[in-house]
Protein backbone atom coordinates (compact mmCIF):
# COMPACT_ATOMS: atom_id res chain seq x y z
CA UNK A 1 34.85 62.11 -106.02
CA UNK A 2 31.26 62.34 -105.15
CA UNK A 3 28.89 59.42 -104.54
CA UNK A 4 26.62 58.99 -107.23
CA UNK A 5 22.84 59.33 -106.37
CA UNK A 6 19.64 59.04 -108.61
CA UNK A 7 16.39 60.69 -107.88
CA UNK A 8 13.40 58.99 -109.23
CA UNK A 9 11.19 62.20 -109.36
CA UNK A 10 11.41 65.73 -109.14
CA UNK A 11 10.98 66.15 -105.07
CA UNK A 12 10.51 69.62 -103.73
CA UNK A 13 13.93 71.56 -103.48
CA UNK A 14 14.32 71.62 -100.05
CA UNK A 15 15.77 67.59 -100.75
CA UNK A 16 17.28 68.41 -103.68
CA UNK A 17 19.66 71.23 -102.38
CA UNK A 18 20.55 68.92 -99.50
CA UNK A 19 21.89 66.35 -102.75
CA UNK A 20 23.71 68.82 -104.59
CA UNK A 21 25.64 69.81 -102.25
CA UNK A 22 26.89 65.97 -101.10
CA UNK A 23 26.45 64.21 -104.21
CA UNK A 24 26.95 63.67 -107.96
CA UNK A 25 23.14 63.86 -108.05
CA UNK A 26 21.20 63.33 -111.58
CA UNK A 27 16.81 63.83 -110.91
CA UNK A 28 14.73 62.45 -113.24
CA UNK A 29 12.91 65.04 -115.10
CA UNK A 30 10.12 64.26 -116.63
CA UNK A 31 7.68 65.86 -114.58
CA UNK A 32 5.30 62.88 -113.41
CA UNK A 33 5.63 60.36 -115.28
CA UNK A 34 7.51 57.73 -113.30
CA UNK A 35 11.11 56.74 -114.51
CA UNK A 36 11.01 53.52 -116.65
CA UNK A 37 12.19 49.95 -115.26
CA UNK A 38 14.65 50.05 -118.16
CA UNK A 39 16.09 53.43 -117.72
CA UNK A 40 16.73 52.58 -113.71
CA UNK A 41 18.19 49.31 -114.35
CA UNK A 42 20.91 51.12 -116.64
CA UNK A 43 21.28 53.86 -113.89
CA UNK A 44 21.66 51.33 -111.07
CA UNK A 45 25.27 50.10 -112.20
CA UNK A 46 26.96 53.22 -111.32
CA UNK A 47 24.91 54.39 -108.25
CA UNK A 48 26.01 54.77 -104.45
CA UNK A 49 22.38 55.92 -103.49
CA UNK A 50 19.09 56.52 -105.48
CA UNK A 51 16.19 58.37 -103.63
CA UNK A 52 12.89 56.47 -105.34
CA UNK A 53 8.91 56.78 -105.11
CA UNK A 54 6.29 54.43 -103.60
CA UNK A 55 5.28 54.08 -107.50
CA UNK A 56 9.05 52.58 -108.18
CA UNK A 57 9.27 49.31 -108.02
CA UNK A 58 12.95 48.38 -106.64
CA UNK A 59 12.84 44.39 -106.73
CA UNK A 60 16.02 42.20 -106.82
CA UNK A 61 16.13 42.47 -110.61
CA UNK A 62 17.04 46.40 -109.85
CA UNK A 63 18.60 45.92 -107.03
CA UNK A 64 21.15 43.12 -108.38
CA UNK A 65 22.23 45.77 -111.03
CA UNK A 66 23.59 47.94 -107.94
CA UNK A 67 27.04 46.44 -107.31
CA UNK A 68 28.12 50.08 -105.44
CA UNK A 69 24.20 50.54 -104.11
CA UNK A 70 24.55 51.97 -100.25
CA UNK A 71 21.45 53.29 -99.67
CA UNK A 72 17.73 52.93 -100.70
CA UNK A 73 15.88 56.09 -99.64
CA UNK A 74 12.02 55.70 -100.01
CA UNK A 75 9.89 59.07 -99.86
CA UNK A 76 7.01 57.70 -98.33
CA UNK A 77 6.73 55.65 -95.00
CA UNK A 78 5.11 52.71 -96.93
CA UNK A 79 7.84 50.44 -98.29
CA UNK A 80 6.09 47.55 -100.14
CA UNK A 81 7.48 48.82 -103.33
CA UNK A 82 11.13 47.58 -102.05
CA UNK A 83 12.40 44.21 -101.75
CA UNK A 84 13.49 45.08 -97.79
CA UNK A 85 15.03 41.76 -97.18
CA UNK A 86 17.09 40.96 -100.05
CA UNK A 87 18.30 45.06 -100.06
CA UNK A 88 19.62 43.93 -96.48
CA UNK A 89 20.85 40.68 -97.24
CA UNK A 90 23.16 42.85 -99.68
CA UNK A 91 24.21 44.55 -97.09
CA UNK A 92 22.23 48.10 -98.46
CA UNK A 93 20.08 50.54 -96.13
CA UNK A 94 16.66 51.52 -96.52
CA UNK A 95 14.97 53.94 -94.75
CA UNK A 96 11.43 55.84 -95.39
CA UNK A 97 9.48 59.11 -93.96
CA UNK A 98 7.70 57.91 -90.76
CA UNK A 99 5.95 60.43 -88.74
CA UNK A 100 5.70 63.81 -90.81
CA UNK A 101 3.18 62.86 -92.88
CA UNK A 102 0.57 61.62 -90.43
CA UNK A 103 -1.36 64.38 -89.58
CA UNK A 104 -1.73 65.61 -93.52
CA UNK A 105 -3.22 61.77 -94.28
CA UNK A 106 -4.99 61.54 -90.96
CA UNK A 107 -7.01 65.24 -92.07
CA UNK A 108 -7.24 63.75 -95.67
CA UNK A 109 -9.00 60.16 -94.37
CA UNK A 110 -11.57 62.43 -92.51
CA UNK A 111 -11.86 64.94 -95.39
CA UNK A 112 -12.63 61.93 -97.35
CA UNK A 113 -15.14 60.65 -94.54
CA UNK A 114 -17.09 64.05 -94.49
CA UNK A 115 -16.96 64.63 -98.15
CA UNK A 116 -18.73 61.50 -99.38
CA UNK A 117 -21.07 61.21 -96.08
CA UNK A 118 -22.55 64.90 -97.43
CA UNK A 119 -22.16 63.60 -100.93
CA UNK A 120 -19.78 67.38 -101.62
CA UNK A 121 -18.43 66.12 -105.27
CA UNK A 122 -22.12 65.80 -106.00
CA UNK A 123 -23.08 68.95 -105.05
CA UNK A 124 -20.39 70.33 -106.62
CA UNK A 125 -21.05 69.38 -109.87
CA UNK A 126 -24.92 69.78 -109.15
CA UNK A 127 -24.32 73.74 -107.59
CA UNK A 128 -22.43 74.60 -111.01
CA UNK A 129 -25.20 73.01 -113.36
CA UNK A 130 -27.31 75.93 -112.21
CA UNK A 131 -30.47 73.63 -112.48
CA UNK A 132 -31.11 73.13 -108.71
CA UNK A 133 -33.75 74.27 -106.32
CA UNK A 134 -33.62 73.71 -102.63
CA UNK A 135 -35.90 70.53 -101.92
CA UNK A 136 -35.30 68.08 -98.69
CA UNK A 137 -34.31 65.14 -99.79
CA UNK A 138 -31.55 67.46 -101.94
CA UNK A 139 -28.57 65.22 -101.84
CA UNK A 140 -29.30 64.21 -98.41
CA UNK A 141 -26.17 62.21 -96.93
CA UNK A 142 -25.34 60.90 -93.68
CA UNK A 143 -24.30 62.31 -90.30
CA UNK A 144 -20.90 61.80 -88.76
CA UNK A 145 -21.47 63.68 -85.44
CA UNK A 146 -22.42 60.75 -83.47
CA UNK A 147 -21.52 58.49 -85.53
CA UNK A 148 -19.31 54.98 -84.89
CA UNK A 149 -16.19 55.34 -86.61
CA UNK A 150 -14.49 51.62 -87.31
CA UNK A 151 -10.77 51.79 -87.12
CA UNK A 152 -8.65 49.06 -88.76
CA UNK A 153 -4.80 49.35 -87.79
CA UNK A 154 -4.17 51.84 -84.93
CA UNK A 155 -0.80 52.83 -85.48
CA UNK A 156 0.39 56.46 -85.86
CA UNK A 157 -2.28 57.45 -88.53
CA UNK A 158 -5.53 55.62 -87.18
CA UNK A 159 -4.94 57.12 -83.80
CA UNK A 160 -4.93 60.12 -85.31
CA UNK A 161 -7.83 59.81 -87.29
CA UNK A 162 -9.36 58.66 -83.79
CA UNK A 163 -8.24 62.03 -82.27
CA UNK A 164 -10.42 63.67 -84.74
CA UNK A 165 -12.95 61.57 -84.22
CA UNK A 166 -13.38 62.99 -80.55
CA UNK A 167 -13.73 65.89 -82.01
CA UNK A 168 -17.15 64.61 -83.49
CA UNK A 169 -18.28 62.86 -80.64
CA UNK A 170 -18.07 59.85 -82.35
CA UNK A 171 -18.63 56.03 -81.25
CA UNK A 172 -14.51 54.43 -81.91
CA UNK A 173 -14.35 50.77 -82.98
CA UNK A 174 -10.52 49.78 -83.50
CA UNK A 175 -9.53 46.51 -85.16
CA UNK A 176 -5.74 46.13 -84.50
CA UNK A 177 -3.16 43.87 -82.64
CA UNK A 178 -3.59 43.04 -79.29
CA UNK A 179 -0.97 45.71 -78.82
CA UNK A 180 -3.02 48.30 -79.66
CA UNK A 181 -5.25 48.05 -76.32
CA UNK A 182 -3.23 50.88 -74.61
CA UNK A 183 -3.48 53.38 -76.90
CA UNK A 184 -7.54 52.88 -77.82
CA UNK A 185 -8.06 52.83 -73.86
CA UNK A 186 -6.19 56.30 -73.91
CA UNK A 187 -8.36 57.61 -76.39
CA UNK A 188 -11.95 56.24 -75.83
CA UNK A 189 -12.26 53.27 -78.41
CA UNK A 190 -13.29 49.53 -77.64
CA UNK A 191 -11.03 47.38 -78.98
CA UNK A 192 -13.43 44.69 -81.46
CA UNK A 193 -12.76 41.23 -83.78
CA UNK A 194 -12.65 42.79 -87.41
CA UNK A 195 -16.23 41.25 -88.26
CA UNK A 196 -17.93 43.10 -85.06
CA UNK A 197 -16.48 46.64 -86.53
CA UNK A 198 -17.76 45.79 -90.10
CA UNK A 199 -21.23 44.99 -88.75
CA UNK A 200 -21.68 47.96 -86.48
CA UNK A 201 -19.63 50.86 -88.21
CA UNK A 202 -20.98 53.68 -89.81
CA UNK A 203 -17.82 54.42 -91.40
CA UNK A 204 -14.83 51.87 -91.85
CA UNK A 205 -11.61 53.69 -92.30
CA UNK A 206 -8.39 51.28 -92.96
CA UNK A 207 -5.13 52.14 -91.61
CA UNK A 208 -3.13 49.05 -91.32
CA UNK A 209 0.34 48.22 -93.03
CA UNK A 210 0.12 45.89 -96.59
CA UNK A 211 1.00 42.49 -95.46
CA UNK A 212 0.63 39.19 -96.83
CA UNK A 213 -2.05 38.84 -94.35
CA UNK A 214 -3.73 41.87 -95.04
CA UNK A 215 -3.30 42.13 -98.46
CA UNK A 216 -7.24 41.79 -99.94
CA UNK A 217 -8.55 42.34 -96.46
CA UNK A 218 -11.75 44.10 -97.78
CA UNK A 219 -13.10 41.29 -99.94
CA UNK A 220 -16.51 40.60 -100.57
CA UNK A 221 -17.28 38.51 -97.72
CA UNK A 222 -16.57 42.01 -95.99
CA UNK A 223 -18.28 44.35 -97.97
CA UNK A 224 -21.34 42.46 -97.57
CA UNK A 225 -20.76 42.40 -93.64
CA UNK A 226 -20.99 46.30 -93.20
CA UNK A 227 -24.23 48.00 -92.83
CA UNK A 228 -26.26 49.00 -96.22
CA UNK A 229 -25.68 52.94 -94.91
CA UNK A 230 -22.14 52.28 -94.08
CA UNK A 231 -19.16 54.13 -96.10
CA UNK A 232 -16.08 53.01 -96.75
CA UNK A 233 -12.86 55.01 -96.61
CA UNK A 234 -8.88 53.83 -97.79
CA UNK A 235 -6.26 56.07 -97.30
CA UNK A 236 -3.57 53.01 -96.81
CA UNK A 237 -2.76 50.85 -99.74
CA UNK A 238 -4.80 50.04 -103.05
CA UNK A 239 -3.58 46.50 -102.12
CA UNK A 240 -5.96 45.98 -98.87
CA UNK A 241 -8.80 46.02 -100.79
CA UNK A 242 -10.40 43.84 -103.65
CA UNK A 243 -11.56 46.54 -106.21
CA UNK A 244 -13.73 44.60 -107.82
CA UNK A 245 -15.60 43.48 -104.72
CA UNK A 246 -16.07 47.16 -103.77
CA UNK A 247 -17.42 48.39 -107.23
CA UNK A 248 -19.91 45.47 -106.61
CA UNK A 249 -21.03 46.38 -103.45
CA UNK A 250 -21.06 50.11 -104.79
CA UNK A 251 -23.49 49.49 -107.29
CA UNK A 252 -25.83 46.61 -105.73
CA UNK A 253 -25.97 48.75 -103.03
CA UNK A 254 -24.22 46.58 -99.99
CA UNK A 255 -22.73 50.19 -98.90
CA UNK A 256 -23.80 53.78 -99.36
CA UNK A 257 -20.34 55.08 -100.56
CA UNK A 258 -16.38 55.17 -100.55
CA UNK A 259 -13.82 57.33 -100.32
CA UNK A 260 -10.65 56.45 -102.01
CA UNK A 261 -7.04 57.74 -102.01
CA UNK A 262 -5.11 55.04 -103.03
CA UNK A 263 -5.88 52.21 -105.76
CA UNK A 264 -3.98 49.24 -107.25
CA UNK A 265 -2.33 49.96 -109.49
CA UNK A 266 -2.02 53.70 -109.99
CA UNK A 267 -3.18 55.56 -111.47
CA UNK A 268 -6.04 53.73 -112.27
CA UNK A 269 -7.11 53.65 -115.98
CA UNK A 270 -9.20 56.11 -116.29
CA UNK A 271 -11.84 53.22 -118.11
CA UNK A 272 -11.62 50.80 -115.00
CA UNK A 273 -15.24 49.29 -113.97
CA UNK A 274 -14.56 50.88 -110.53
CA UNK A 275 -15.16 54.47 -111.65
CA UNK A 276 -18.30 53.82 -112.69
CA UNK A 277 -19.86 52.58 -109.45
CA UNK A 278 -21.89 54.93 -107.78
CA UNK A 279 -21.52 57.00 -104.64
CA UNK A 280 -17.69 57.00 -104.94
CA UNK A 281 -15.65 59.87 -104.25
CA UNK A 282 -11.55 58.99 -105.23
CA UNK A 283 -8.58 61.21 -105.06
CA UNK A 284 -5.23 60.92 -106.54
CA UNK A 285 -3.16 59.50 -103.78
CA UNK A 286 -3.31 62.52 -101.71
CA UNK A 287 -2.32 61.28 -98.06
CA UNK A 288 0.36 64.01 -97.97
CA UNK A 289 0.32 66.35 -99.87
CA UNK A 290 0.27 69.39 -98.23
CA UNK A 291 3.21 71.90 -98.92
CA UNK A 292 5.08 71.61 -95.63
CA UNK A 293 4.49 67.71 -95.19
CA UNK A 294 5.72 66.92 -98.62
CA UNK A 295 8.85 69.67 -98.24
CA UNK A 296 9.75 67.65 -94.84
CA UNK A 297 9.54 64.26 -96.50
CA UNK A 298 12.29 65.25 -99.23
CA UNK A 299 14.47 66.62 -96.46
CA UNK A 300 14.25 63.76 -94.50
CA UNK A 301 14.85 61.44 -97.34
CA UNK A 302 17.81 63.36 -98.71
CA UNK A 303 19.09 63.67 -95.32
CA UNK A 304 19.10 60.27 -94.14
CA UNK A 305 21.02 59.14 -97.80
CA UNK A 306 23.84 61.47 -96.98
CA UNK A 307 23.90 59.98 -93.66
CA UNK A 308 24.55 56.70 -95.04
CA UNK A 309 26.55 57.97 -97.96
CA UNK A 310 28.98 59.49 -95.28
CA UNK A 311 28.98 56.26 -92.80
CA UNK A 312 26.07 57.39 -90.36
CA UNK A 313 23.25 55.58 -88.60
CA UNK A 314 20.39 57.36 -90.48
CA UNK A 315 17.40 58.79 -88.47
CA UNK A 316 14.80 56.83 -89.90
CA UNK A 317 16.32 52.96 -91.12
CA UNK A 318 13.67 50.55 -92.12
CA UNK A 319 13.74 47.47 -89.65
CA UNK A 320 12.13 43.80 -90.68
């Protein structure tokens, strides 16, 4: 008989044909909308393995319904949505996506830098009004060439993002664990305390893991540290930042701008006080999704369940 695996979302096929082929597999199918807390819990009971989304919350509630669980496979590399420790403690596996997906975030968080420094959703909507003539202060933004670029978490991501920074000839401030010094010596940034980079950035891009310590890390105290032409970019977790600090400093004017891919919680109602501070450009959690990054996430996921399914090491186990 075949182990019995749940899929929390339809994932591209390349994953899914992996599944079929190894499992008793049953894929949520409702398109989008993320499976319901009580439709899991009555899954859970009967499942070897269940492939889930960083939008599913698997606590100890779910997770205590698993009796058979094996296997936890996350499709992200995040992992705050799953209770690591007590998943362990039962003796269950969890692994994630590391790697694939950090050149497809690390183009994003600079797509995100370049289109709200030269204010492009503006001119967007602006260019199809077809009331416009060509004047110089015309949606006049801010340069990146040149620029300092402040860096906060340098693992796999931010030292990407600092790679393309080069590119730009850009001033890189990192704010990271003493660990980091290495790799910013390797690649031409001054490692700085996390008040120096807010006060000298012209851009503050955050890259560091959700932790109780860094969860809320962009309150107001640091909004109202960066420079009044500064922007702001998150392509990490909603959690690191206090939303309602940032509207405020959005619309008194503490920053020029921010560029969001992730929020907390999402989606964010589409009648939250943040989206109607100016000068903000936000995407729909993003970081990925590019066709061949999100195809190699769904094989790596489906591949490292089977692995556990069948009494493997998987390639990618989540460590705490």
């Amino acid at each position: 008989m075949k182990p019995k695996v749940f899929v929390t979302r339809q994932i591209p096929e390349a994953g899914l044909a992996i599944l079929r082929d190894r499992t008793d597999l049953e894929v949520w199918p409702h398109g989008d909308i993320p499976v319901p807390r009580e439709v899991l819990a009555d899954r859970m009971p009967h499942l070897h393995g269940v492939l889930t989304l960083l939008s599913d919350p698997i606590d100890r509630g779910i997770i205590d319904r698993g009796p058979h669980l094996k296997v936890i496979s996350n499709y992200a590399v995040g992992t705050d949505n799953i209770d690591v420790a007590f998943a362990q403690a039962r003796g269950i596996t969890v692994t994630n996506t590391p790697d694939v997906l950090t050149d497809a975030t690390a183009d994003l968080a600079f797509a995100l830098i370049l289109g709200t420094a030269r204010k492009v959703l503006e001119g967007n909507q602006v260019a199809r009004s077809g009331r416009w003539a060509w004047a110089p202060d015309l949606l006049a933004g801010e340069d990146v060439f040149g620029a300092t670029l402040g860096i906060v978490g340098f693992g796999r991501i931010g030292r990407a993002v600092a790679r393309r920074a080069q590119g730009f000839s850009m001033t890189i401030l990192v704010a990271a664990r003493d660990s980091a010094a290495r790799d910013a010596a390797e690649l031409g940034a001054q490692m700085v305390p996390f008040e120096e980079l807010l006060e000298k950035s012209d851009y503050v891009t955050l890259h560091c893991p959700l932790t109780p310590e860094t969860a809320g890390l962009m309150n107001e105290e640091a909004f109202r540290r960066m420079k009044k032409t500064a922007i702001f970019i998150n392509t990490g977790r909603g959690k690191l930042v206090d939303q309602r600090a940032l509207g405020q400093a959005l619309s008194e004017g503490w920053i020029a701008g921010a560029g969001l891919d992730v929020f907390d919680p999402e989606p964010l109602p589409a009648d939250h006080p943040l989206f109607a501070a100016p000068n903000l450009l936000p995407l729909p959690h993003l970081g990925s999704a590019t066709r061949r990054t999100r195809e190699r996430m769904a094989t790596m996921a489906a591949e490292d369940l089977v692995a556990v399914l069948d009494g493997k090491i998987p390639c990618h186990p989540v460590r705490i």
